[in-house]
N, C-alpha and C. Protein backbone atom coordinates (compact mmCIF):
# COMPACT_ATOMS: atom_id res chain seq x y z
N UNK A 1 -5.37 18.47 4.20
CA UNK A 1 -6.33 17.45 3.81
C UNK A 1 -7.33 17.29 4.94
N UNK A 2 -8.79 17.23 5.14
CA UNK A 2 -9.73 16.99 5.47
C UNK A 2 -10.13 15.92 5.82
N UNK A 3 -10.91 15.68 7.18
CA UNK A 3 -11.10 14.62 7.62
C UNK A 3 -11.85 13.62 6.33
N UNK A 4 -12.49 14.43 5.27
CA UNK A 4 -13.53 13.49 4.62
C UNK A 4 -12.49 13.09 3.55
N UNK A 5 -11.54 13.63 3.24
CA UNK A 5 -10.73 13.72 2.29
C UNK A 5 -9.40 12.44 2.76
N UNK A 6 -9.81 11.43 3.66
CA UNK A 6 -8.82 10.10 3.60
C UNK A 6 -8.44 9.82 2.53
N UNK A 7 -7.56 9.07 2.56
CA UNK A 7 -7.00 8.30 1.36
C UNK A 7 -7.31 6.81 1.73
N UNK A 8 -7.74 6.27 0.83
CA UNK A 8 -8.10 4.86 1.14
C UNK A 8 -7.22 4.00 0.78
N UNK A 9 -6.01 3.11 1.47
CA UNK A 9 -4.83 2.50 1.03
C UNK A 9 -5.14 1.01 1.28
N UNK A 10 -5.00 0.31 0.43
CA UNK A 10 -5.12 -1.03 -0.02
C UNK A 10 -3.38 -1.71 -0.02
N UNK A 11 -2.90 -2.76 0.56
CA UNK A 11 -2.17 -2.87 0.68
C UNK A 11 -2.16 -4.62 0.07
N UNK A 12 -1.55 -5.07 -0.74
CA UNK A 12 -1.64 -6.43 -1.38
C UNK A 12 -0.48 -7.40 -0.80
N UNK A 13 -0.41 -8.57 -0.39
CA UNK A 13 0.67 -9.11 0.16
C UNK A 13 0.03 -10.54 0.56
N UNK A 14 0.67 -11.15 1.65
CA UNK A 14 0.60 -12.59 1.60
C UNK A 14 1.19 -12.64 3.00
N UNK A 15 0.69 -13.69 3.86
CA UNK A 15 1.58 -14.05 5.25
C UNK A 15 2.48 -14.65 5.22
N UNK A 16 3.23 -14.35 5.77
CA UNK A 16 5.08 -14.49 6.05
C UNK A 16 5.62 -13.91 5.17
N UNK A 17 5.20 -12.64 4.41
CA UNK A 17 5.98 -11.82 4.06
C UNK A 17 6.60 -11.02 4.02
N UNK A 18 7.91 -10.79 4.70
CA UNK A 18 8.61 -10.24 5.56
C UNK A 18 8.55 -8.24 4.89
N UNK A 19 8.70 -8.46 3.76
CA UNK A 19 8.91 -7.36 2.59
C UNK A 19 7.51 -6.29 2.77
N UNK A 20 6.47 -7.65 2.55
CA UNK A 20 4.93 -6.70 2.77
C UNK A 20 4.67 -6.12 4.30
N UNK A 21 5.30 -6.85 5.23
CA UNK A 21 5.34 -6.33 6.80
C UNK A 21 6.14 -4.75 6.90
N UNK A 22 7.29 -4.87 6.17
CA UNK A 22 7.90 -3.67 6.29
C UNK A 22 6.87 -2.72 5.98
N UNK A 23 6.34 -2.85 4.40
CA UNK A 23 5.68 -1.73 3.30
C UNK A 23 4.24 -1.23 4.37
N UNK A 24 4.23 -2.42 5.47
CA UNK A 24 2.41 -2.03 5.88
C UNK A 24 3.11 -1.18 7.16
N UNK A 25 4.22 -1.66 7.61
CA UNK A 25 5.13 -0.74 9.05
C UNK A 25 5.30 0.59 8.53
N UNK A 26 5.26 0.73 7.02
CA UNK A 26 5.49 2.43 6.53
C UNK A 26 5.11 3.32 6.34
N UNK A 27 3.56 2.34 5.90
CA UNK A 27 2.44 2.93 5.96
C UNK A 27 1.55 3.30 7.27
N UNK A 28 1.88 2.58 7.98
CA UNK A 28 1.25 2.84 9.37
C UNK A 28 2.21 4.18 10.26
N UNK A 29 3.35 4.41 10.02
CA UNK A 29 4.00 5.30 10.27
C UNK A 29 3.51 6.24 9.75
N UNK A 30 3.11 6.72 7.98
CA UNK A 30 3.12 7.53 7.55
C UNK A 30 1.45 8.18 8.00
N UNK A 31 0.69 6.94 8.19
CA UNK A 31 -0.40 7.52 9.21
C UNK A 31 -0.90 7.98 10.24
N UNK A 32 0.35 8.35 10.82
CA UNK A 32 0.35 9.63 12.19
C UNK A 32 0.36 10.65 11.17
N UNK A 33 1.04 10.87 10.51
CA UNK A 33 0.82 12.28 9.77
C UNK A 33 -0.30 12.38 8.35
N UNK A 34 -0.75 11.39 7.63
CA UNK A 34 -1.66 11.74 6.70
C UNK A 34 -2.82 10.59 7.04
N UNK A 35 -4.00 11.09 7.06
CA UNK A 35 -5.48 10.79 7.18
C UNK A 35 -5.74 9.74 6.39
N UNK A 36 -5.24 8.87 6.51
CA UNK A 36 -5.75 7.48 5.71
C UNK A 36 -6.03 6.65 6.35
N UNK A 37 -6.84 5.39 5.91
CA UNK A 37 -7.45 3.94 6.65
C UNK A 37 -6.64 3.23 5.18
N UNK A 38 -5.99 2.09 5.99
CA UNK A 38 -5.73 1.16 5.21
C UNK A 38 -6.24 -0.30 5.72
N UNK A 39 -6.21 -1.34 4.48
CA UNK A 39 -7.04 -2.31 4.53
C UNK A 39 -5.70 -3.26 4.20
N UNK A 40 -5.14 -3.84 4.45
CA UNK A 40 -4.33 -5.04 4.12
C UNK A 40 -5.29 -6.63 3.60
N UNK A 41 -5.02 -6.50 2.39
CA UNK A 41 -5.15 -7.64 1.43
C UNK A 41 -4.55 -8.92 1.07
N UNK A 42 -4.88 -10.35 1.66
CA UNK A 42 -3.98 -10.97 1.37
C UNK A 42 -4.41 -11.88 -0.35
N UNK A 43 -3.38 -12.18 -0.43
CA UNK A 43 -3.92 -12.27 -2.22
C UNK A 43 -4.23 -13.95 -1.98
N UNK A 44 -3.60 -14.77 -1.47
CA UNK A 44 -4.00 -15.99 -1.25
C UNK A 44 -5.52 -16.38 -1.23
N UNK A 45 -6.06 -15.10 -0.59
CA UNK A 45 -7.78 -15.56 -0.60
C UNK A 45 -8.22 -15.01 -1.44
N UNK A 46 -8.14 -15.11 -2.88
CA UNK A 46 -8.98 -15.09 -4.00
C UNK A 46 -8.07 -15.28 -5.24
N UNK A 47 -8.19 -16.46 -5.83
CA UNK A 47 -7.51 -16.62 -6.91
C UNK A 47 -7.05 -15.20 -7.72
N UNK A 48 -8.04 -14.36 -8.08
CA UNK A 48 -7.76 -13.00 -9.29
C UNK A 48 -6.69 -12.50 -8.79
N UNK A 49 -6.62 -11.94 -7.15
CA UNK A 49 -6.04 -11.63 -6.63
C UNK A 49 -4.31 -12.01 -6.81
N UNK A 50 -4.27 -13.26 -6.58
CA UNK A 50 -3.10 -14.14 -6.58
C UNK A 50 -2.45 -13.90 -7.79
N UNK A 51 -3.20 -14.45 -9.10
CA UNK A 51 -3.04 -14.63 -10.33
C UNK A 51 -2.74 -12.80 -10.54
N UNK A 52 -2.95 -11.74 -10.56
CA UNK A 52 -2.71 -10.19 -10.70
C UNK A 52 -1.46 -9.98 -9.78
N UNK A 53 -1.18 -10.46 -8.55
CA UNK A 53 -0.27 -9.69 -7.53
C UNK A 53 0.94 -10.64 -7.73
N UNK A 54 0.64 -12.15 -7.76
CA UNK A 54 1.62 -12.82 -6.89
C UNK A 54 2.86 -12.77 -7.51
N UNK A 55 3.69 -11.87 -8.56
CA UNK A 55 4.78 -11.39 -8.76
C UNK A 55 5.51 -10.05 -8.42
N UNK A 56 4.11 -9.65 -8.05
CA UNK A 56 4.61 -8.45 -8.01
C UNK A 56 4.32 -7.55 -6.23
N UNK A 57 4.38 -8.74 -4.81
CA UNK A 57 3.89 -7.93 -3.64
C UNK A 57 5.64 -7.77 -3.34
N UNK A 58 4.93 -6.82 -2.30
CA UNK A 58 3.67 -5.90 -2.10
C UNK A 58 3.31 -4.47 -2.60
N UNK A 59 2.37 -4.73 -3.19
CA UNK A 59 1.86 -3.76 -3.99
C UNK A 59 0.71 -2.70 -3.10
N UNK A 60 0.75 -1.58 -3.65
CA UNK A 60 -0.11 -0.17 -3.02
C UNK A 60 -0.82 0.29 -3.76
N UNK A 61 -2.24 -0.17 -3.32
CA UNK A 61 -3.09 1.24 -4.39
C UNK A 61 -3.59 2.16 -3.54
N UNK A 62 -3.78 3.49 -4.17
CA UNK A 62 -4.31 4.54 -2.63
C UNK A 62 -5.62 5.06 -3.49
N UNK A 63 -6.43 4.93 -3.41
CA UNK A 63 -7.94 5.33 -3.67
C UNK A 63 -8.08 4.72 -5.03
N UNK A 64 -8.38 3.25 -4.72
CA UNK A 64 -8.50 2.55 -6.47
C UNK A 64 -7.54 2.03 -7.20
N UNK A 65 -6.29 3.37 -7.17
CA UNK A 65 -5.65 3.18 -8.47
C UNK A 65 -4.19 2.25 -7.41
N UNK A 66 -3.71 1.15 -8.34
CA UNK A 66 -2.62 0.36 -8.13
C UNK A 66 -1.32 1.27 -8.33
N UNK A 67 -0.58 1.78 -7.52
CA UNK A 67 0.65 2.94 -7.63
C UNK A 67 1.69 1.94 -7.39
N UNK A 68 1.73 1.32 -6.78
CA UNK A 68 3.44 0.66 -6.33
C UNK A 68 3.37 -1.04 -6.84
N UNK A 69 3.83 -1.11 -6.97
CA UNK A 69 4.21 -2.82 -7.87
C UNK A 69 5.50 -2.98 -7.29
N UNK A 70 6.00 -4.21 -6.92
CA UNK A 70 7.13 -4.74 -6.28
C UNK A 70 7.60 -5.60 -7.65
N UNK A 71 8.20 -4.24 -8.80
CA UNK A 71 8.55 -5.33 -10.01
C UNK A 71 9.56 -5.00 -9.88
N UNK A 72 10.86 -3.99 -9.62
CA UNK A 72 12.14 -3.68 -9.77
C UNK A 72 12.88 -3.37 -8.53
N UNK A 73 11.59 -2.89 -7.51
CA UNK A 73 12.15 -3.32 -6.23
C UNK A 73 10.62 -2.30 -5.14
N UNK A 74 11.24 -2.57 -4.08
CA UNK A 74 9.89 -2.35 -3.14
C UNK A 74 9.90 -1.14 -2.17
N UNK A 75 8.48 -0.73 -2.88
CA UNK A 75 8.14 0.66 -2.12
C UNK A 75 9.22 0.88 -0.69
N UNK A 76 9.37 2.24 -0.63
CA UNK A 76 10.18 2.60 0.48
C UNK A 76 9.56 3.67 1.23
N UNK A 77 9.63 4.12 2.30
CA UNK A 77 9.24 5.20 3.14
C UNK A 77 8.59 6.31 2.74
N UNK A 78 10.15 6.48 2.04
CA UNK A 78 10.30 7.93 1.25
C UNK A 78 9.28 7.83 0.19
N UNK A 79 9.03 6.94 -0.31
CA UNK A 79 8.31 6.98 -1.86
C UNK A 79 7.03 7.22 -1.93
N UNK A 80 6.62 6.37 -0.35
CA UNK A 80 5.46 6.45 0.18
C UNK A 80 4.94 7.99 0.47
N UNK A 81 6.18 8.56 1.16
CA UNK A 81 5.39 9.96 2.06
C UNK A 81 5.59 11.16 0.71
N UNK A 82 6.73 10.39 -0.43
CA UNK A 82 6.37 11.67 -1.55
C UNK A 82 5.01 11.54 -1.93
N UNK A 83 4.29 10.39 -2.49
CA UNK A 83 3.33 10.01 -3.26
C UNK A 83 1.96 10.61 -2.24
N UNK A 84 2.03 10.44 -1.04
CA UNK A 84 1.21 10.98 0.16
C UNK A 84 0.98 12.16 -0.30
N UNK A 85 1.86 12.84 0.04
CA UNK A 85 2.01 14.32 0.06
C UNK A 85 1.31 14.98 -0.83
N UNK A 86 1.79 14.19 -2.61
CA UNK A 86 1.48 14.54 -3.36
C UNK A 86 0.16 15.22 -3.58
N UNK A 87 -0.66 13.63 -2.95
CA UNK A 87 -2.33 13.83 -3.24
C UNK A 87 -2.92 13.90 -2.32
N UNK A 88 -2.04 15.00 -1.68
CA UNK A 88 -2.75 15.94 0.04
C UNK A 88 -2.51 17.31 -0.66
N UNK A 89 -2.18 17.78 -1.72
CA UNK A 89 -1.89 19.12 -1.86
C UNK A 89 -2.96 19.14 -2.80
C-alpha cells in the first residue's frame, strides 16, 4: 500500500470509555504497520452522532464505510489487522 493510498480510520466512542480506549490502543498499534491516520470521534458532540452510535461504541469506519459496530461484542486486534490487510491487498 502506498503512501497516497492511507486508510482513513474514524473511530466513534465517548470519554471514559474504557472499551473505546482499548479499540483506539489497537488501532494505533496496527499503525506501525499499515499507513493510516485516524481521527477519534466523540459522539457526545453532536446529537446525530449520539443518537446513530450510542449503542453501539466503539464503532470503526475505515474510508467512509462503518465496518465494526460494538453490537455482539467489540472489535479485537485480530479483526482489526484481518480487515487492514484485507484492503491493503
Amino acid at each position: 500500500m502506498s503512501e497516497s493510498n492511507r486508510m482513513e480510520i474514524v473511530l466513534y466512542g465517548r470519554k471514559n470509555c474504557k472499551l473505546c480506549d482499548e479499540v483506539e490502543e489497537s488501532i494505533r498499534i496496527l499503525g506501525a504497520v499499515y499507513p493510516l491516520d485516524l481521527r477519534v470521534v466523540d459522539i457526545e458532540s453532536d446529537p446525530a452522532l449520539h443518537e446513530e452510535f450510542m449503542l453501539v461504541i466503539p464503532a470503526v469506519a475505515i474510508d467512509g464505510e462503518v465496518v465494526f459496530r460494538s453490537i455482539t461484542h467489540v472489535v479485537t486486534l485480530a479483526e482489526l489487522d484481518q480487515e487492514f490487510q484485507r484492503r491493503g491487498t
